[in-house]
C-alpha atoms as a PDB file:
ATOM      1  CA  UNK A   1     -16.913  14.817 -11.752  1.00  0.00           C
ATOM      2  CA  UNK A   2     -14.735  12.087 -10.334  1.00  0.00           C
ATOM      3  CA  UNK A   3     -12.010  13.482  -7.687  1.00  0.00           C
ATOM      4  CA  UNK A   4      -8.147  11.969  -7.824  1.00  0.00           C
ATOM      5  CA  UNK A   5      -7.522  10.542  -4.400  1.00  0.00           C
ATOM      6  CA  UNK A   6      -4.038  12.433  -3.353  1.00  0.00           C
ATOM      7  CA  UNK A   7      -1.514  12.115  -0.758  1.00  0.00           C
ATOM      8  CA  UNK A   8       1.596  14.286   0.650  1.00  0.00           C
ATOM      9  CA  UNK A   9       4.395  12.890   2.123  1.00  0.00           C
ATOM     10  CA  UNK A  10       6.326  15.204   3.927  1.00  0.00           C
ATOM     11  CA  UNK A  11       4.726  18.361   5.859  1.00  0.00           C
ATOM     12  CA  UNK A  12       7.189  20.863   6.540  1.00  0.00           C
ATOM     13  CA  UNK A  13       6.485  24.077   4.971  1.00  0.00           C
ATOM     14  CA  UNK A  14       6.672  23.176   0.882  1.00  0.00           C
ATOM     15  CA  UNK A  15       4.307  20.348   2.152  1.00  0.00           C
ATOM     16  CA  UNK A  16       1.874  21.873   3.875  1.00  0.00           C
ATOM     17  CA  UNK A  17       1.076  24.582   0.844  1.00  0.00           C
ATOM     18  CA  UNK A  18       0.702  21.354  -1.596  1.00  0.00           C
ATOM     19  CA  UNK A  19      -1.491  20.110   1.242  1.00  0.00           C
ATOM     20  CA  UNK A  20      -3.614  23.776   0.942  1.00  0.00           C
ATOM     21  CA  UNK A  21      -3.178  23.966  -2.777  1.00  0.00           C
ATOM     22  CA  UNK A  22      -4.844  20.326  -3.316  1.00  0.00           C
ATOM     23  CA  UNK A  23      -7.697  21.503  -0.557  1.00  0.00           C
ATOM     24  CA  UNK A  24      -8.454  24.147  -3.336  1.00  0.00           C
ATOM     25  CA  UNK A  25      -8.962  22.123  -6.321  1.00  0.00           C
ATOM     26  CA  UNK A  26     -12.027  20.974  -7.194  1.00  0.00           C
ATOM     27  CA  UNK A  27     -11.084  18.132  -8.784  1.00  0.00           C
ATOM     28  CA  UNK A  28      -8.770  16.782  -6.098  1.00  0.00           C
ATOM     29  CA  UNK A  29      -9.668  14.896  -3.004  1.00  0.00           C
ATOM     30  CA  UNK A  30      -6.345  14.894   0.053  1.00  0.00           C
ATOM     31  CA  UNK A  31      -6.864  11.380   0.619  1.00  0.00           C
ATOM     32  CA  UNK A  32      -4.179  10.825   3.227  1.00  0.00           C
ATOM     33  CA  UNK A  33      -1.038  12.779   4.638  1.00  0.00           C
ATOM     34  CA  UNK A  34       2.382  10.767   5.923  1.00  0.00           C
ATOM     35  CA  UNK A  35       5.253  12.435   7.998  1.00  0.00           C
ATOM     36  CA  UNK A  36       7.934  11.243  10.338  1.00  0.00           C
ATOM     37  CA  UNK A  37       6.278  13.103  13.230  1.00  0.00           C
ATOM     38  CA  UNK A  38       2.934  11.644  13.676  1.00  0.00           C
ATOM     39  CA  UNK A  39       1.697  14.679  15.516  1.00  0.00           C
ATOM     40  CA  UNK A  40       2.167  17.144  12.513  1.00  0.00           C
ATOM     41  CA  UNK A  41       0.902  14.516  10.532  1.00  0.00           C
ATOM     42  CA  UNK A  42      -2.649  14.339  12.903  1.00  0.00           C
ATOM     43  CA  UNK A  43      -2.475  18.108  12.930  1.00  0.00           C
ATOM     44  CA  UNK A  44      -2.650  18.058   9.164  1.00  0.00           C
ATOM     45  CA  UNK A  45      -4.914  15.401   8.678  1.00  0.00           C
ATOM     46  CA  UNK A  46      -7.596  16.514  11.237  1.00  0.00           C
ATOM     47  CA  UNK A  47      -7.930  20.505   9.270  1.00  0.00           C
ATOM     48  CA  UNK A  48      -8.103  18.559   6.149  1.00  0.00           C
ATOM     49  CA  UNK A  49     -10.330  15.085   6.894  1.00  0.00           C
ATOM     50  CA  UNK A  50      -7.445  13.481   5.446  1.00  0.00           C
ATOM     51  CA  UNK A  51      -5.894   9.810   6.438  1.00  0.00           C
ATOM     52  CA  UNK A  52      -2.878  10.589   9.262  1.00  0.00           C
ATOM     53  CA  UNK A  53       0.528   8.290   9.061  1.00  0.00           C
ATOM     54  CA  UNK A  54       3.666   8.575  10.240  1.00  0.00           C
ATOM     55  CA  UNK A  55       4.990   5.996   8.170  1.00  0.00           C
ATOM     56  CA  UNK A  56       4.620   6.203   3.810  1.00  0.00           C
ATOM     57  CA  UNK A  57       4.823   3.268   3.115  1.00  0.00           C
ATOM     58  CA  UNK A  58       1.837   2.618   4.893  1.00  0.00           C
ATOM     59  CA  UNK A  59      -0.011   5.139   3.157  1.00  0.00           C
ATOM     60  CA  UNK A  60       1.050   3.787   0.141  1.00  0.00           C
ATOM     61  CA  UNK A  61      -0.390   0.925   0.239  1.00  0.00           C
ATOM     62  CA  UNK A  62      -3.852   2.412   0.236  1.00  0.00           C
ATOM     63  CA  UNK A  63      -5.404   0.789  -2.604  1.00  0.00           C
ATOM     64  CA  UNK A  64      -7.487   3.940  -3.279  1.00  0.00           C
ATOM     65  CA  UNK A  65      -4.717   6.474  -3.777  1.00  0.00           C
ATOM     66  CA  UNK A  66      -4.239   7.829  -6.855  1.00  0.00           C
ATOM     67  CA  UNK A  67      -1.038  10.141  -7.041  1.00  0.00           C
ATOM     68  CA  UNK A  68       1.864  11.176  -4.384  1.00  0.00           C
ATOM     69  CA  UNK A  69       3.212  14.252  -3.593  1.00  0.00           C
ATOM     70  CA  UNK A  70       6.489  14.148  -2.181  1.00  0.00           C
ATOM     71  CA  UNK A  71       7.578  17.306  -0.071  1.00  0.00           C
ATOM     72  CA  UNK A  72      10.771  15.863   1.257  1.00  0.00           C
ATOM     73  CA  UNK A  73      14.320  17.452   0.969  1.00  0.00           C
ATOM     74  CA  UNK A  74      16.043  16.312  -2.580  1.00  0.00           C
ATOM     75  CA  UNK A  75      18.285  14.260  -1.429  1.00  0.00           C
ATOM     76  CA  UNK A  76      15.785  11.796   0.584  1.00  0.00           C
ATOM     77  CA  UNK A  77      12.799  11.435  -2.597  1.00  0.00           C
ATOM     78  CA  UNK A  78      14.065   8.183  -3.618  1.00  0.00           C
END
């Protein structure tokens, strides 16, 4: 069964239970997390094997991700 490759952006509280709900699905593989605070984002990525950056757009540019999650407040998701 082929996994998406998924990333969060943000990891405040709303992102870190996207990062533990995409943990728990098969069929998802947390590819890669991004915050502004690069030690949350290490925190994160080291419980999860996931790709650490503090900057997205960065972790965007993986050519192997699939889909984003964005766990920012409203009014910065653009």
């Amino acid at each position: 069964m082929e996994k998406l490759n998924i990333g969060v952006i943000g990891l405040g509280a709303i992102g870190q239970q996207h990062v533990q709900a995409l943990v728990d699905i098969e069929r998802a593989n947390l590819l890669c997390v991004a915050d502004i605070n690069r030690e949350i984002a290490e925190k994160t990525a080291a419980k999860t094997n996931a790709k650490a950056f503090a900057n997205y757009k960065e972790m965007l540019a993986l050519p192997e991700l699939d889909a984003v999650v964005v766990a920012t407040p409203d009014e910065i998701h653009t």
